[in-house]
PDB file of N, CA and C in Angstrom:
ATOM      1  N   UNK A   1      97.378  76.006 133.691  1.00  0.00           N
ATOM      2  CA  UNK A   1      97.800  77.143 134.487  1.00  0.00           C
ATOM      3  C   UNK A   1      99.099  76.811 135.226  1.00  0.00           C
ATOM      4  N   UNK A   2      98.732  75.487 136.204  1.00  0.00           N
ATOM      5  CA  UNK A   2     100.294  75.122 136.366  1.00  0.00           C
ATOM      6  C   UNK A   2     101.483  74.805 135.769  1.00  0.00           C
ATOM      7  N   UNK A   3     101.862  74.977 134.391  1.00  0.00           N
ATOM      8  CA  UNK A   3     102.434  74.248 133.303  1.00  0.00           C
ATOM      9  C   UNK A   3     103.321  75.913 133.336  1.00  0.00           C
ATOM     10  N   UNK A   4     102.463  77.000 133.180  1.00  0.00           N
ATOM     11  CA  UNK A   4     102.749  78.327 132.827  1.00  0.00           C
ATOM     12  C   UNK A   4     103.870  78.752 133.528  1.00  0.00           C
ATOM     13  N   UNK A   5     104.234  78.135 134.875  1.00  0.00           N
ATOM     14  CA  UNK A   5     105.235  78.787 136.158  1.00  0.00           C
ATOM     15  C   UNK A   5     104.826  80.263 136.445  1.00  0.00           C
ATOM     16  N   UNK A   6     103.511  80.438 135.997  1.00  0.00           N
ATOM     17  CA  UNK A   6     102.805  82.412 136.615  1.00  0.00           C
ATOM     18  C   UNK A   6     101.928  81.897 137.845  1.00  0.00           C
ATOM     19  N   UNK A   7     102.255  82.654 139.027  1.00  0.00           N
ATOM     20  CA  UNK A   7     101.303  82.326 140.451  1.00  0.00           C
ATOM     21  C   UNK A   7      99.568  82.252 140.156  1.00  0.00           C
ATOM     22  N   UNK A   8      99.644  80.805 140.373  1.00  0.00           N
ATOM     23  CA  UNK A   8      98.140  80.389 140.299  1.00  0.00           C
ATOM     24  C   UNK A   8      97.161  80.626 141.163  1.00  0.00           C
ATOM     25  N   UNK A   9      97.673  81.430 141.996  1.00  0.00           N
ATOM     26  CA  UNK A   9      97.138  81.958 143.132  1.00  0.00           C
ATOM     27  C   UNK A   9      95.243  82.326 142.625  1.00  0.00           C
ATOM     28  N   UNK A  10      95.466  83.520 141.658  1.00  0.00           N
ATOM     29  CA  UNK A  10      94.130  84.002 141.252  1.00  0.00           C
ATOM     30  C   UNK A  10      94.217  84.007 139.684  1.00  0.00           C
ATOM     31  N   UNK A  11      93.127  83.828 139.247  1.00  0.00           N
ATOM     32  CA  UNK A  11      93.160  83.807 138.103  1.00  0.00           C
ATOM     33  C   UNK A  11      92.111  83.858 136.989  1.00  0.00           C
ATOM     34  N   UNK A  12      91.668  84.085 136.081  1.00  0.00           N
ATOM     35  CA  UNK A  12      90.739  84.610 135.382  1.00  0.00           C
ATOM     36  C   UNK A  12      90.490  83.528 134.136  1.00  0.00           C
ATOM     37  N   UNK A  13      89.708  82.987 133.456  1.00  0.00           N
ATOM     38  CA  UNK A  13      89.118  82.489 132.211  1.00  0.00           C
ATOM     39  C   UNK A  13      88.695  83.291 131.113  1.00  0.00           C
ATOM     40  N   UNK A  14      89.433  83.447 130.367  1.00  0.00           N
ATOM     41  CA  UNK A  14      88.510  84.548 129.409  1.00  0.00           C
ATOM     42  C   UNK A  14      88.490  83.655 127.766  1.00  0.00           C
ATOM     43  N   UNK A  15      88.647  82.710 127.748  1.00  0.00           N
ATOM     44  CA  UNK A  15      88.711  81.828 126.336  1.00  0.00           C
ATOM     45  C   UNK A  15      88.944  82.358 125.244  1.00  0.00           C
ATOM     46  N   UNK A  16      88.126  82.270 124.528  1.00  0.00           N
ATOM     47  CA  UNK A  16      88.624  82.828 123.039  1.00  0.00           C
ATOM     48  C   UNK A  16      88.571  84.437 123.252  1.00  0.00           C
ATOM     49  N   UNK A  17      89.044  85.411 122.229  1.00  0.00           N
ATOM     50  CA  UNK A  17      88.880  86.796 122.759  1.00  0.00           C
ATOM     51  C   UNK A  17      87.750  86.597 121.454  1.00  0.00           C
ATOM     52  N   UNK A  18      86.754  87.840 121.719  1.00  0.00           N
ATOM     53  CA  UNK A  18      86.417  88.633 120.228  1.00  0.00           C
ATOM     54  C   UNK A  18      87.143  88.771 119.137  1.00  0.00           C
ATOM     55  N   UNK A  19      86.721  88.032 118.066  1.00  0.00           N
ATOM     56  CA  UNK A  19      87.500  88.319 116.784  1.00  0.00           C
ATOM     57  C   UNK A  19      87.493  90.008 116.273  1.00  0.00           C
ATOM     58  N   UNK A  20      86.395  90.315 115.837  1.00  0.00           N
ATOM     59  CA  UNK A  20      86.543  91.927 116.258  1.00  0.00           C
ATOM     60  C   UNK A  20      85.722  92.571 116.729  1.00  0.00           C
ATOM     61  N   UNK A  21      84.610  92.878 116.860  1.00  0.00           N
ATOM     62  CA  UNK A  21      83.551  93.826 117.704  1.00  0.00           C
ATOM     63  C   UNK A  21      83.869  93.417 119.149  1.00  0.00           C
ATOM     64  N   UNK A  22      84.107  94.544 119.544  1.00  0.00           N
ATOM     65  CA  UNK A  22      84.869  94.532 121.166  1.00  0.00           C
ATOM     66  C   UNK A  22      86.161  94.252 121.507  1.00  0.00           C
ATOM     67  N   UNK A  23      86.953  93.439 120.823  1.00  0.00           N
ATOM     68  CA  UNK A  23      88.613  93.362 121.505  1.00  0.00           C
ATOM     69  C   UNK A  23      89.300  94.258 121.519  1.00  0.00           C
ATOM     70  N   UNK A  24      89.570  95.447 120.847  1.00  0.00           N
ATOM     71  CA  UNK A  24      90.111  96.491 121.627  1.00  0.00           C
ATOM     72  C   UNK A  24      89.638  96.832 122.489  1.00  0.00           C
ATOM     73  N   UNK A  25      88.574  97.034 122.911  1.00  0.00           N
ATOM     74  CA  UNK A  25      87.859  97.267 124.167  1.00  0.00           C
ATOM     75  C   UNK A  25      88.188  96.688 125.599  1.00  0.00           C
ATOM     76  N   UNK A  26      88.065  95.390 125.179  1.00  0.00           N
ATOM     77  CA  UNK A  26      87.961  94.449 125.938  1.00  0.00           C
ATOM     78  C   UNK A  26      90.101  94.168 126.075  1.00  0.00           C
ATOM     79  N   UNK A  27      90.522  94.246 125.327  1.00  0.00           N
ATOM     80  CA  UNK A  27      91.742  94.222 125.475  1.00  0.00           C
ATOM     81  C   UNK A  27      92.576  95.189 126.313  1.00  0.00           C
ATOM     82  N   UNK A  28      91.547  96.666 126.270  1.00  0.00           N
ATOM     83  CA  UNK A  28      92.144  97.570 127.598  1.00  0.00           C
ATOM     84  C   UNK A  28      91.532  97.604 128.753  1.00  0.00           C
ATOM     85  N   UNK A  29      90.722  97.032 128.834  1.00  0.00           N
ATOM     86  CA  UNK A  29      89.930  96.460 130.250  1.00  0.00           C
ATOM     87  C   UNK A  29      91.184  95.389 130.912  1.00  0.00           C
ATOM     88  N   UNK A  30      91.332  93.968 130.219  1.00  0.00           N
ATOM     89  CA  UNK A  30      92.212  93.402 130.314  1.00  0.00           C
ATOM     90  C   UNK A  30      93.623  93.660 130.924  1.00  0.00           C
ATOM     91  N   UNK A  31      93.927  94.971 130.358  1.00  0.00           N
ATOM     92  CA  UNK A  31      95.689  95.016 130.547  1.00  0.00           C
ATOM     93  C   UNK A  31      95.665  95.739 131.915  1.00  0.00           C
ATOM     94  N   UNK A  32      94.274  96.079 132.779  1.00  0.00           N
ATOM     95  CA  UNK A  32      94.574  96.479 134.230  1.00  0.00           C
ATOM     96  C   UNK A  32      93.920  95.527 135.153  1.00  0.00           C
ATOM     97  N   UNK A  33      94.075  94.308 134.219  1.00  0.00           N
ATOM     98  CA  UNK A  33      93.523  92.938 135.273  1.00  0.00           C
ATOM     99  C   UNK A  33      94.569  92.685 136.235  1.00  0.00           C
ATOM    100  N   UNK A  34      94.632  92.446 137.186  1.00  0.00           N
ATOM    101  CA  UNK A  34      95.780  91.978 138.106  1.00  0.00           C
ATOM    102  C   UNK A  34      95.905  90.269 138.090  1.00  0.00           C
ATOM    103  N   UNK A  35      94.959  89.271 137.576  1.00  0.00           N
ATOM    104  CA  UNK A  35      94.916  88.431 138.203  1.00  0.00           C
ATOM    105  C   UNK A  35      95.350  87.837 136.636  1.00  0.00           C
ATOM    106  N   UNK A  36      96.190  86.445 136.853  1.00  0.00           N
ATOM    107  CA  UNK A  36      96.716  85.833 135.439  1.00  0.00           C
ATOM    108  C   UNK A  36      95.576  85.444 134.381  1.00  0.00           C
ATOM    109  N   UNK A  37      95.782  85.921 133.330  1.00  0.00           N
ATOM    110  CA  UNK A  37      94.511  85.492 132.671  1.00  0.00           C
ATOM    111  C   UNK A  37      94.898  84.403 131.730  1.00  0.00           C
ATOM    112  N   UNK A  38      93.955  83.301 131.419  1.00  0.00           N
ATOM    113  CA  UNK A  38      94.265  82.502 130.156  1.00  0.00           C
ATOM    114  C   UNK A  38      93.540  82.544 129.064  1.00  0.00           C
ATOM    115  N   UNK A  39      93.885  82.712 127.912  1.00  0.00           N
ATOM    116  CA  UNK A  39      92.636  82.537 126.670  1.00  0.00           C
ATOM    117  C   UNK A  39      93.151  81.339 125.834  1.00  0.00           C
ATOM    118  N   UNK A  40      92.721  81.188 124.750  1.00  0.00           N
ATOM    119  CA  UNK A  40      92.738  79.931 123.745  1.00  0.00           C
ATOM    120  C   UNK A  40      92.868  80.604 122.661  1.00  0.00           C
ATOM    121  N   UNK A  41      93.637  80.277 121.723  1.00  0.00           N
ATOM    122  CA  UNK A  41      93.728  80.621 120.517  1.00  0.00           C
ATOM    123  C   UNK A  41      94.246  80.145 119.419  1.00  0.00           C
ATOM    124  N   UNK A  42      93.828  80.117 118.261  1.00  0.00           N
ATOM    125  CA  UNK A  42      93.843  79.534 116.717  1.00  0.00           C
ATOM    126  C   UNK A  42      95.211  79.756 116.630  1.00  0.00           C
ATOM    127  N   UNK A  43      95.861  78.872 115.950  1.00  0.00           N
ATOM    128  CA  UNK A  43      97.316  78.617 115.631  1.00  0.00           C
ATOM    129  C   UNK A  43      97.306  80.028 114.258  1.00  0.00           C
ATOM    130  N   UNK A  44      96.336  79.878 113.425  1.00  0.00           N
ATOM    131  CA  UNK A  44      96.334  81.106 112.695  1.00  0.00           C
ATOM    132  C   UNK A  44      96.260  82.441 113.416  1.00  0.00           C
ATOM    133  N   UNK A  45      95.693  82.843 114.493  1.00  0.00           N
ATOM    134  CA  UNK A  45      95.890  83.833 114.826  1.00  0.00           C
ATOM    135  C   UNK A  45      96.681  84.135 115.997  1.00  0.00           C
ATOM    136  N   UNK A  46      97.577  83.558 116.291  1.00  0.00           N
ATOM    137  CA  UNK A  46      98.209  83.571 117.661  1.00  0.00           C
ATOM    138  C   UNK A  46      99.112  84.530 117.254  1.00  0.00           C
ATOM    139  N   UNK A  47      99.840  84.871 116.214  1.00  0.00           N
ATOM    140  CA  UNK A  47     101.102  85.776 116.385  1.00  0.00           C
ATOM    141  C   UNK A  47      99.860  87.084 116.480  1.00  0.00           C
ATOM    142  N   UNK A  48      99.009  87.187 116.022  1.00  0.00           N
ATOM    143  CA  UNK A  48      98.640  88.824 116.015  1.00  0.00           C
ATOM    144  C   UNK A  48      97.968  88.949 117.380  1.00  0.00           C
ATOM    145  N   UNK A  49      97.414  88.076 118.208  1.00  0.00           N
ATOM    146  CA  UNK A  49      97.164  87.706 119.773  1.00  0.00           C
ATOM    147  C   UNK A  49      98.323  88.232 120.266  1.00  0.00           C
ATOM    148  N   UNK A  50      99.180  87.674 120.035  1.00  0.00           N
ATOM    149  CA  UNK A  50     100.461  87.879 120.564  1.00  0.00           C
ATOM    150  C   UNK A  50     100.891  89.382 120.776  1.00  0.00           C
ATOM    151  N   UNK A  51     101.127  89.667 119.304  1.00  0.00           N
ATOM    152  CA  UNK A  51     101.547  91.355 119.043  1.00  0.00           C
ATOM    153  C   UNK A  51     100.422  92.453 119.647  1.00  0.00           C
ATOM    154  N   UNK A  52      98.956  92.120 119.838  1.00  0.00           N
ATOM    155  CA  UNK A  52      98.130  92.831 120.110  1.00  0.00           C
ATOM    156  C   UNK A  52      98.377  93.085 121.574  1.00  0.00           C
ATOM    157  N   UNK A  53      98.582  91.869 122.166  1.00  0.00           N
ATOM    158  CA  UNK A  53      98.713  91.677 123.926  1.00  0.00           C
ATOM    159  C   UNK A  53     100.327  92.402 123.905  1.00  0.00           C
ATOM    160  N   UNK A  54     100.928  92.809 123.201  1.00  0.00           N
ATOM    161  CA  UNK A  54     102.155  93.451 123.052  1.00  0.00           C
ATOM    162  C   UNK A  54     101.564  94.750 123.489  1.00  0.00           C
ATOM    163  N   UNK A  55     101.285  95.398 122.746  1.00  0.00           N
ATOM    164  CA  UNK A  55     100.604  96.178 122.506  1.00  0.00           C
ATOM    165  C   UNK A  55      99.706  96.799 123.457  1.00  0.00           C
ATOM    166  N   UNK A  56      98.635  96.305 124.517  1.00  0.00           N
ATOM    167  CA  UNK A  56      98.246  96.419 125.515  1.00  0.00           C
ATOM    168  C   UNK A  56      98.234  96.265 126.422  1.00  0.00           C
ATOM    169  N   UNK A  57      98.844  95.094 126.588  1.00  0.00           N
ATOM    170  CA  UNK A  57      99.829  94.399 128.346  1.00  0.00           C
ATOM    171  C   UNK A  57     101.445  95.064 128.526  1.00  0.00           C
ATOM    172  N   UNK A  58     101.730  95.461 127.434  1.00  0.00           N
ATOM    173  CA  UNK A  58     103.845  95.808 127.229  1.00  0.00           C
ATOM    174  C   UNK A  58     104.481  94.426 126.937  1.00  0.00           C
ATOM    175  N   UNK A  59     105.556  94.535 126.674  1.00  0.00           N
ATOM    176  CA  UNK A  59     106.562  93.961 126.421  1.00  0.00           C
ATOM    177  C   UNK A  59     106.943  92.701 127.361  1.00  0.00           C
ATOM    178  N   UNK A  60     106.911  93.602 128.630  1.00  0.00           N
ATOM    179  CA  UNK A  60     107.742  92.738 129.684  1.00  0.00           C
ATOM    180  C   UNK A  60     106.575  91.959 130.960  1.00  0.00           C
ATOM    181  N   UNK A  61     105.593  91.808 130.457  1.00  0.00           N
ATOM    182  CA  UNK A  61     104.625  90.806 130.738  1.00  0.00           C
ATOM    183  C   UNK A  61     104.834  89.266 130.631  1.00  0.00           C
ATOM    184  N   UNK A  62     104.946  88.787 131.664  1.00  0.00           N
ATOM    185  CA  UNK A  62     105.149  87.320 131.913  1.00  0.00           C
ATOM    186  C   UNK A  62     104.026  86.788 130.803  1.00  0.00           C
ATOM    187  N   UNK A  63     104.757  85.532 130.177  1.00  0.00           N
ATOM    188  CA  UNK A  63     103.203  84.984 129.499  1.00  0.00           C
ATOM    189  C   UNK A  63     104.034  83.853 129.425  1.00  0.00           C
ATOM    190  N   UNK A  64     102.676  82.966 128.911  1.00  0.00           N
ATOM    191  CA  UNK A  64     103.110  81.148 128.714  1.00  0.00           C
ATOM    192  C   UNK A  64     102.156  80.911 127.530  1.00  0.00           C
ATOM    193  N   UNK A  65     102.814  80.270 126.654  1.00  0.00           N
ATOM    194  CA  UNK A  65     102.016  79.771 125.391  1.00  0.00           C
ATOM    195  C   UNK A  65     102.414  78.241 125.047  1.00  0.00           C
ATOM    196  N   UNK A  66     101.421  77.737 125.570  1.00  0.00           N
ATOM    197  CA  UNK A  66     101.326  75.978 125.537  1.00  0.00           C
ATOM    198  C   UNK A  66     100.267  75.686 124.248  1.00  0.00           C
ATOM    199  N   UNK A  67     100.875  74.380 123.734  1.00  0.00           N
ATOM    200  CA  UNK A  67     100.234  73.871 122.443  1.00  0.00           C
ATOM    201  C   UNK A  67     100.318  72.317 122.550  1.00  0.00           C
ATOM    202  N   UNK A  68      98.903  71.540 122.044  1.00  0.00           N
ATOM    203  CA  UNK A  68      98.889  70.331 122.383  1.00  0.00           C
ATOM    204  C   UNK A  68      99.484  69.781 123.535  1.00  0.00           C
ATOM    205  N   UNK A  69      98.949  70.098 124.451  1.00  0.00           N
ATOM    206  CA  UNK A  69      99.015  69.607 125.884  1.00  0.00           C
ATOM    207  C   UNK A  69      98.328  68.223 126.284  1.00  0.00           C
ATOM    208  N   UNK A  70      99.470  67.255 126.645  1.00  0.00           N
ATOM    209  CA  UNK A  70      98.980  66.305 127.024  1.00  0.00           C
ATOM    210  C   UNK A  70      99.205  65.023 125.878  1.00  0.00           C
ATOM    211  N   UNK A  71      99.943  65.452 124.723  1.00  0.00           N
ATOM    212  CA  UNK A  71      99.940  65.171 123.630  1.00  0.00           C
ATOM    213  C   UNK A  71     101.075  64.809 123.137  1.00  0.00           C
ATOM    214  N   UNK A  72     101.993  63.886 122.075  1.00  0.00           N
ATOM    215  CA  UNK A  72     103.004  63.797 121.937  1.00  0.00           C
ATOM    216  C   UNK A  72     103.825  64.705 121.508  1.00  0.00           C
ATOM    217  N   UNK A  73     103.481  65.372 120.670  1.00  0.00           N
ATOM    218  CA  UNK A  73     104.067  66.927 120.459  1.00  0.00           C
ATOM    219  C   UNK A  73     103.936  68.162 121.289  1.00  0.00           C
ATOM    220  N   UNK A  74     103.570  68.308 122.671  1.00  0.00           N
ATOM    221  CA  UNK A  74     103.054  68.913 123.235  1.00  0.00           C
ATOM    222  C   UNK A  74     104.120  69.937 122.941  1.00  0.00           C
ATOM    223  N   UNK A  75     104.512  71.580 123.282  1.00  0.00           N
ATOM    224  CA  UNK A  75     105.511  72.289 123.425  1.00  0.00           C
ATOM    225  C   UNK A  75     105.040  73.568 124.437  1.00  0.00           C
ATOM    226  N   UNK A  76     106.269  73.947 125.030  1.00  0.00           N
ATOM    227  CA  UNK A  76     105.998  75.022 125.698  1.00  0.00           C
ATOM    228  C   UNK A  76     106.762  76.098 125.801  1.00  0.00           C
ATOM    229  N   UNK A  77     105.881  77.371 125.615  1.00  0.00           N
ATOM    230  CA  UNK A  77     107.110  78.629 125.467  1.00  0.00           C
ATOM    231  C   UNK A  77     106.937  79.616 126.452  1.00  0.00           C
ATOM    232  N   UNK A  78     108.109  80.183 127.596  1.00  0.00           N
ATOM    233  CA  UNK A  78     107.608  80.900 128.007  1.00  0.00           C
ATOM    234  C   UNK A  78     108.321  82.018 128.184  1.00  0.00           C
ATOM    235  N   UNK A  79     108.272  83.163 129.191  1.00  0.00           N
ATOM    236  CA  UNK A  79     108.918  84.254 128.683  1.00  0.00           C
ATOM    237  C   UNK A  79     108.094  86.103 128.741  1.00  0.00           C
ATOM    238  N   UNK A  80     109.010  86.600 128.217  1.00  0.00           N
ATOM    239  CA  UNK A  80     107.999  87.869 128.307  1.00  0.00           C
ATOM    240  C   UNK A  80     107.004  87.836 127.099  1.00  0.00           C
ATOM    241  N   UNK A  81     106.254  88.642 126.974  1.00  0.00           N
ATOM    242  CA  UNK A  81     105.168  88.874 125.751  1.00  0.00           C
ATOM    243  C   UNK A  81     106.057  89.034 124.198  1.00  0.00           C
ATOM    244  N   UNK A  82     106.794  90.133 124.114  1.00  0.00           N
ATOM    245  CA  UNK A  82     107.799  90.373 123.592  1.00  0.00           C
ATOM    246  C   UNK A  82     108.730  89.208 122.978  1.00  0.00           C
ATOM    247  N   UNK A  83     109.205  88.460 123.892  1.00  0.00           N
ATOM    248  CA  UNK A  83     110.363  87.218 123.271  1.00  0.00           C
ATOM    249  C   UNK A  83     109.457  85.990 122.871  1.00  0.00           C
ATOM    250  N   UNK A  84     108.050  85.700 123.570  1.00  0.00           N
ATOM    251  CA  UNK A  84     107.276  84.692 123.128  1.00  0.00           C
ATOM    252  C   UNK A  84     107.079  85.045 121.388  1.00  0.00           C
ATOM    253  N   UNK A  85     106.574  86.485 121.454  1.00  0.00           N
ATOM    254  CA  UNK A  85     105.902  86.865 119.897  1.00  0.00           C
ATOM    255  C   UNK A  85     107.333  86.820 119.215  1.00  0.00           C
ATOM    256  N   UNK A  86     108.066  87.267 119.392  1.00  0.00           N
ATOM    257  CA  UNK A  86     108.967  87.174 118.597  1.00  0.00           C
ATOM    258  C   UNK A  86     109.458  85.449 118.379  1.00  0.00           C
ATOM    259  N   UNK A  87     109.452  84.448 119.389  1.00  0.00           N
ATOM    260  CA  UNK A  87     109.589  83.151 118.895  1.00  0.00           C
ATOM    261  C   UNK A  87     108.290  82.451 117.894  1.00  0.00           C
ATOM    262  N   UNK A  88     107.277  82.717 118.233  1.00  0.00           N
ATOM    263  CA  UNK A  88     106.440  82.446 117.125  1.00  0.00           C
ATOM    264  C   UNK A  88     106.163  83.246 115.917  1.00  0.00           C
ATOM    265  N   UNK A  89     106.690  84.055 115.570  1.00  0.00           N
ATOM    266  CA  UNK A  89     106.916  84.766 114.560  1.00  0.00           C
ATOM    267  C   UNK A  89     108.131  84.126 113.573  1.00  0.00           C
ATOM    268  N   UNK A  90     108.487  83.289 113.686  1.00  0.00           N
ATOM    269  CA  UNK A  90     109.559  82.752 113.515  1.00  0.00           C
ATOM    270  C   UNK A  90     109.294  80.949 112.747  1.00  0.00           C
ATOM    271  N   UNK A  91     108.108  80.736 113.745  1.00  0.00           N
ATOM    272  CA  UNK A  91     107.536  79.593 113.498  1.00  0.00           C
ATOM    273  C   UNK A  91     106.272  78.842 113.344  1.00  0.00           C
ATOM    274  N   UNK A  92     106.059  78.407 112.201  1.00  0.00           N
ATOM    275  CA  UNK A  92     104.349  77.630 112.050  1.00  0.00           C
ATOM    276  C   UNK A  92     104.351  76.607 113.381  1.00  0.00           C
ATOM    277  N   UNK A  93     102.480  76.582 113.489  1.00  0.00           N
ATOM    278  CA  UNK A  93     102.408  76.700 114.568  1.00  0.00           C
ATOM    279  C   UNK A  93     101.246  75.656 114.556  1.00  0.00           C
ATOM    280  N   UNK A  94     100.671  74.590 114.572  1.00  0.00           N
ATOM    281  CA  UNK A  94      99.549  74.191 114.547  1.00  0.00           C
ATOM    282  C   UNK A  94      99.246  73.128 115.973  1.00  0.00           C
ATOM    283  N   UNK A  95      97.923  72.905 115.900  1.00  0.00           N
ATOM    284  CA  UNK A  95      97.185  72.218 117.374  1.00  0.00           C
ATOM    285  C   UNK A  95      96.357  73.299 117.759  1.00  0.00           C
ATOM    286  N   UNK A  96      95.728  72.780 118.737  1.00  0.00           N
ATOM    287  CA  UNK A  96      95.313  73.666 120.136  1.00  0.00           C
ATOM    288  C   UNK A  96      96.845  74.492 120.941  1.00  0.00           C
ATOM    289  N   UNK A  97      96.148  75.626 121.179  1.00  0.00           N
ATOM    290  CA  UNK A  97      96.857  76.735 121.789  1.00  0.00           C
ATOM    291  C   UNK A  97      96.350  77.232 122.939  1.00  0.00           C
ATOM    292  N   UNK A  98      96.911  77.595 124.266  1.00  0.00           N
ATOM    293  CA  UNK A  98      96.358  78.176 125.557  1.00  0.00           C
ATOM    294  C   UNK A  98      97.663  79.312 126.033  1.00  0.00           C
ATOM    295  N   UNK A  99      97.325  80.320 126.289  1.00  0.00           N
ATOM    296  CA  UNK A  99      97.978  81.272 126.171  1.00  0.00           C
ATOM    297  C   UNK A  99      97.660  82.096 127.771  1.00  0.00           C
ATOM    298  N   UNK A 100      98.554  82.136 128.340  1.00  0.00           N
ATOM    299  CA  UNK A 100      98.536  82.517 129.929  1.00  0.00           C
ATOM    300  C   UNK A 100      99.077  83.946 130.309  1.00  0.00           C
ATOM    301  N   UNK A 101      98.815  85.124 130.315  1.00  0.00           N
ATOM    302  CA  UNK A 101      99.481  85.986 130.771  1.00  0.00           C
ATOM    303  C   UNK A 101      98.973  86.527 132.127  1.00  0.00           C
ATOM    304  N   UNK A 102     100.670  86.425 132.949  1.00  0.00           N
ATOM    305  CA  UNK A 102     100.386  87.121 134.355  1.00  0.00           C
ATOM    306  C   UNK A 102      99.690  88.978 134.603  1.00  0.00           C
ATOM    307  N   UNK A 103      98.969  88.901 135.601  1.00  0.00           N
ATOM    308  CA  UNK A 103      98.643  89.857 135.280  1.00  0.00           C
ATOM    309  C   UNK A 103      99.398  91.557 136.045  1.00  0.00           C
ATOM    310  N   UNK A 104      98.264  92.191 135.534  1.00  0.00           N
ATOM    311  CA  UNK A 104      99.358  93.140 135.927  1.00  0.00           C
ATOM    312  C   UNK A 104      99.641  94.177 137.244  1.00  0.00           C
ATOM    313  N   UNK A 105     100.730  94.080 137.421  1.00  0.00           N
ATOM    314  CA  UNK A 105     101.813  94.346 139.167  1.00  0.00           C
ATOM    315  C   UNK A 105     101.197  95.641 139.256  1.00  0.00           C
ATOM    316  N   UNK A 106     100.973  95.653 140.772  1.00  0.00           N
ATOM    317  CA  UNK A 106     100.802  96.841 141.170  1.00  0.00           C
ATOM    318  C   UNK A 106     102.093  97.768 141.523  1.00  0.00           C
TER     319      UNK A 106
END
């Protein structure tokens, strides 16, 4: 969470999402969370994580997408929702993934 630079103030756990029964659901519940949320996600499915949270958070949503943390390859991307998906769209992606988006401003 501290790695992310999004106020750690409050913050939410939601780990893996639903692969499908419930994540749209649960994905518009989500996008009127106020508090930063983090989930985990498969290097295979992170760009469509990505584009989906596009999709239901907007564009211009703070997010942080860390991979192998702690690790010699560790990397970190951060940015709006929008410029993150568009950098991993770009690039294979493998390890563990933790994916941070701030939540949303009143």
């Amino acid at each position: 969470m501290v790695n992310s630079g999004i106020p750690a103030n409050r913050f939410v756990f939601e780990g893996f999402l639903p692969i499908k029964k419930g994540r749209q659901t649960l994905l518009k519940k989500l996008a009127e969370e106020e508090r930063a949320m983090i989930f985990y996600e498969s290097p295979v499915r992170l760009v469509k994580t990505l584009e989906e949270f596009v999709t239901y958070f907007g564009t211009g949503r703070q997010c942080s997408v860390s991979r192998e943390l702690t690790k010699l390859f560790e990397e970190n991307k951060r940015g709006t929702l929008g410029e993150v998906a568009e950098y991993f769209r770009q690039k294979t992606v493998k390890g563990e993934i933790v994916i941070v988006v701030a939540g949303k401003n009143l």
